[in-house]
C-alpha atoms as a PDB file:
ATOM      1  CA  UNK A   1       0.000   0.000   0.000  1.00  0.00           C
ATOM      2  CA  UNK A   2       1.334   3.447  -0.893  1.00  0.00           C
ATOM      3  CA  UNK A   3       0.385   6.386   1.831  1.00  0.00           C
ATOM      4  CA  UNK A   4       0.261   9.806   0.286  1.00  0.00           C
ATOM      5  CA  UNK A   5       1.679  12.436   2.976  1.00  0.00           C
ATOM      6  CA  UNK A   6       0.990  16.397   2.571  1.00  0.00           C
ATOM      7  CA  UNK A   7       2.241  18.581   4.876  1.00  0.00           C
ATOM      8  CA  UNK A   8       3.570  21.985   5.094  1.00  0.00           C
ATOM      9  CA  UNK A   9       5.776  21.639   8.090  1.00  0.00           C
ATOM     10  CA  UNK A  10       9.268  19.963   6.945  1.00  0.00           C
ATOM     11  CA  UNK A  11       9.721  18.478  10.644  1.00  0.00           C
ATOM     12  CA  UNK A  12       6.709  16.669  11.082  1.00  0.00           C
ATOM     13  CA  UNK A  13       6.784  15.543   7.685  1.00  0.00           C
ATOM     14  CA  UNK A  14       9.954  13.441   8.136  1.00  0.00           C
ATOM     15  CA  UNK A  15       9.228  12.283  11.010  1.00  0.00           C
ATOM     16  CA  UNK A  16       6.182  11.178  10.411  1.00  0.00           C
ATOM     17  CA  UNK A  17       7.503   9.767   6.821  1.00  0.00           C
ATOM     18  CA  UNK A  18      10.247   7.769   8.821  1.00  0.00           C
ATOM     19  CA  UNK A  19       7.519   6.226  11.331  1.00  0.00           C
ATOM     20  CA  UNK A  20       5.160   4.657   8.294  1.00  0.00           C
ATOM     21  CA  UNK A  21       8.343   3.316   6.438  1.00  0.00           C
ATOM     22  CA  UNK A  22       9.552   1.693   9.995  1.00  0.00           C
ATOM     23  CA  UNK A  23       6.355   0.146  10.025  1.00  0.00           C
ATOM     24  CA  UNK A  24       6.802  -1.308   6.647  1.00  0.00           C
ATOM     25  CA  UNK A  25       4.716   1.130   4.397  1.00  0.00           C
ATOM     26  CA  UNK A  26       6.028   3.011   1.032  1.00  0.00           C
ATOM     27  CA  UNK A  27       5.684   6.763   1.759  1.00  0.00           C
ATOM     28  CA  UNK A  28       5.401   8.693  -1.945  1.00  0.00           C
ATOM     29  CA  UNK A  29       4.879  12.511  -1.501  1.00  0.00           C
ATOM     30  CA  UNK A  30       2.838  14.153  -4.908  1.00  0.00           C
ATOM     31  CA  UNK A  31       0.137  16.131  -5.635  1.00  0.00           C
ATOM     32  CA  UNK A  32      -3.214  14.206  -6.056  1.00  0.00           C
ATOM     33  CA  UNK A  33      -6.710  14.930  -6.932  1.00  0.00           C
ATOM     34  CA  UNK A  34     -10.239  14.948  -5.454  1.00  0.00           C
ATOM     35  CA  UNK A  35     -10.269  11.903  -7.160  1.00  0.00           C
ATOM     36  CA  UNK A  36      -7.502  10.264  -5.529  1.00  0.00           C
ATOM     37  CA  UNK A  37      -9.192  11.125  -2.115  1.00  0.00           C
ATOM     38  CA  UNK A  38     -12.894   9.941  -2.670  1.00  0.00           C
ATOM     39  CA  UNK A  39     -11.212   6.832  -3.684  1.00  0.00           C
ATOM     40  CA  UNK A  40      -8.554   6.298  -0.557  1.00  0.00           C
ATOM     41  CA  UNK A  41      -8.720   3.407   1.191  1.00  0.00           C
ATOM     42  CA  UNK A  42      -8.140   6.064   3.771  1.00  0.00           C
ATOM     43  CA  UNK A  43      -7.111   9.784   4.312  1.00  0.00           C
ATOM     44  CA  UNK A  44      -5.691  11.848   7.240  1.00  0.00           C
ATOM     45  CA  UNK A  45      -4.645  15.180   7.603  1.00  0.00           C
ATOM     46  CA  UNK A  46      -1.205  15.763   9.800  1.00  0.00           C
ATOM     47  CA  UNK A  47       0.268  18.970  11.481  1.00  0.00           C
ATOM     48  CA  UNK A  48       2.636  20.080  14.606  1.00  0.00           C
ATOM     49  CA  UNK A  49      -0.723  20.911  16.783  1.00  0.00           C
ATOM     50  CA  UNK A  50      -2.977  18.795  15.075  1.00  0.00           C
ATOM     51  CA  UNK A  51      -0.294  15.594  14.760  1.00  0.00           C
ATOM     52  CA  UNK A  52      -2.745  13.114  13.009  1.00  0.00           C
ATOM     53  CA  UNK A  53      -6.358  13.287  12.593  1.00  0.00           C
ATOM     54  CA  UNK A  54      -8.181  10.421  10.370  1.00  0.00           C
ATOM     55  CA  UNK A  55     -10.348  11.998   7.465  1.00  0.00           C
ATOM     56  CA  UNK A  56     -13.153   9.546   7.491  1.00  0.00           C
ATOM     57  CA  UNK A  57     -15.570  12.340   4.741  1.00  0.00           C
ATOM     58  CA  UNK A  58     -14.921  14.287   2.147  1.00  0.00           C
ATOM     59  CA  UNK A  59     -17.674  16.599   0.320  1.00  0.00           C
ATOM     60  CA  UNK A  60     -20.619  14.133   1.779  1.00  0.00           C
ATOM     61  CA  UNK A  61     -18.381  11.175   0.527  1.00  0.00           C
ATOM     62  CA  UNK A  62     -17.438   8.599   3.232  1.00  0.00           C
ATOM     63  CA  UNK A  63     -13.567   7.833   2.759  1.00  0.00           C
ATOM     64  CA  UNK A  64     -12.540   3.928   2.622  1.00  0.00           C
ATOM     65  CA  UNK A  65     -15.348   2.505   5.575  1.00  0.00           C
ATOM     66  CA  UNK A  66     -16.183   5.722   6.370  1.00  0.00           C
ATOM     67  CA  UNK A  67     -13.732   5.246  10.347  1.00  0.00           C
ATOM     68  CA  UNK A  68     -10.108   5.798  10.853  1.00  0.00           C
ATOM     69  CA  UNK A  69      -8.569   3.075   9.243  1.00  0.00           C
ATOM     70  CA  UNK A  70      -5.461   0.911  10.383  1.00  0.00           C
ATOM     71  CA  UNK A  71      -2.782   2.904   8.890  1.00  0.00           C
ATOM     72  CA  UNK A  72      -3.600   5.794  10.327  1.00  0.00           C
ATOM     73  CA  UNK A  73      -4.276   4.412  14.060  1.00  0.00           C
ATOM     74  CA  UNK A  74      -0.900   2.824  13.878  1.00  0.00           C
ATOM     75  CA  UNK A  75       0.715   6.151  12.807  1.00  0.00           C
ATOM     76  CA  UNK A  76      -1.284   7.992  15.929  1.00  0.00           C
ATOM     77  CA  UNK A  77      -0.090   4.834  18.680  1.00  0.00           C
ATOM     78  CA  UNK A  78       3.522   5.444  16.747  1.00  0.00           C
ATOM     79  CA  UNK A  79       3.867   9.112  16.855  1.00  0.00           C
ATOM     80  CA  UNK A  80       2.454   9.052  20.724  1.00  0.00           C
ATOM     81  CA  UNK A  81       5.340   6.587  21.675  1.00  0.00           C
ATOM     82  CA  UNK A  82       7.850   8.582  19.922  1.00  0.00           C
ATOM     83  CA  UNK A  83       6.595  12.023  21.619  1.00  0.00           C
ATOM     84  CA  UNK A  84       6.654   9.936  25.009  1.00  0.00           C
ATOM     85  CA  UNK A  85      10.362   8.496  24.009  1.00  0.00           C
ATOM     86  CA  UNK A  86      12.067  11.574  22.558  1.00  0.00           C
ATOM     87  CA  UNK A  87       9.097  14.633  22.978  1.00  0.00           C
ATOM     88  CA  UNK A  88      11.009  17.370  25.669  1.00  0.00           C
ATOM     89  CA  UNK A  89       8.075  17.395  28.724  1.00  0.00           C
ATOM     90  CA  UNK A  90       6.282  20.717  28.953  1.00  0.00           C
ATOM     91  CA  UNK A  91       5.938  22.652  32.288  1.00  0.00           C
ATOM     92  CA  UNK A  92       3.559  24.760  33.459  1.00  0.00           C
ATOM     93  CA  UNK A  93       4.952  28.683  33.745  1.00  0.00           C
ATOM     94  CA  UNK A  94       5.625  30.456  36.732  1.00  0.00           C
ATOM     95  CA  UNK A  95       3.148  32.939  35.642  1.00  0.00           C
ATOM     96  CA  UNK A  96       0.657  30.554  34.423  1.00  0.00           C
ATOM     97  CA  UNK A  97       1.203  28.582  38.512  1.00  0.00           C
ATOM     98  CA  UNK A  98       0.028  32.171  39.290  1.00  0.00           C
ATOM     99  CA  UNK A  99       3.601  32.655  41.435  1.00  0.00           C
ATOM    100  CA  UNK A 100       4.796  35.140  38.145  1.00  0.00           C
ATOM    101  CA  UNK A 101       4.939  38.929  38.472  1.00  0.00           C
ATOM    102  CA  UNK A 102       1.643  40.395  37.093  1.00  0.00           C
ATOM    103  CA  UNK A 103      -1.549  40.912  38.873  1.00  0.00           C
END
């Protein structure tokens, strides 16, 4: 199976590229149509906030069975355990703890 990845931000791009060809899949990056998507076994949409989100309709057309599919709920479980493994862990601010200097 071939997995079409668009995604503006370079970073998230290769990693998530690397994850799907760890787990065995054949990552091709190139434009495609409206076509391509109505006919998808299934579709996601990736981003740096977003990370994955399965694509499950399209313009009143159900994508593939119409629920996240398998490659796509591997690739969320993946890029989870690589955020756990390698992600830097995120603090709460002094300010936001309210013990900053305003108010």
């Amino acid at each position: 199976m071939k997995v079409l990845v668009v995604d503006d931000a370079a970073f998230m791009r290769m990693r998530l590229k690397k994850l799907l060809e760890d787990q065995g899949y054949e990552v091709v990056e190139a434009p495609f149509t409206a076509h391509d998507v109505y006919n998808a076994e299934e579709c996601f949409l990736t981003g740096t906030a977003a990370e994955v989100v399965p694509v499950v309709e399209v313009d009143g057309r159900k994508i593939g069975t119409g629920r996240p599919g398998p490659v796509a709920r591997e690739l969320i479980a993946a890029y989870r355990d690589l955020v756990r493994r390698e992600g830097t862990p995120i603090f709460e601010s002094e300010a936001l703890a309210g013990k900053g200097g305003g108010s």
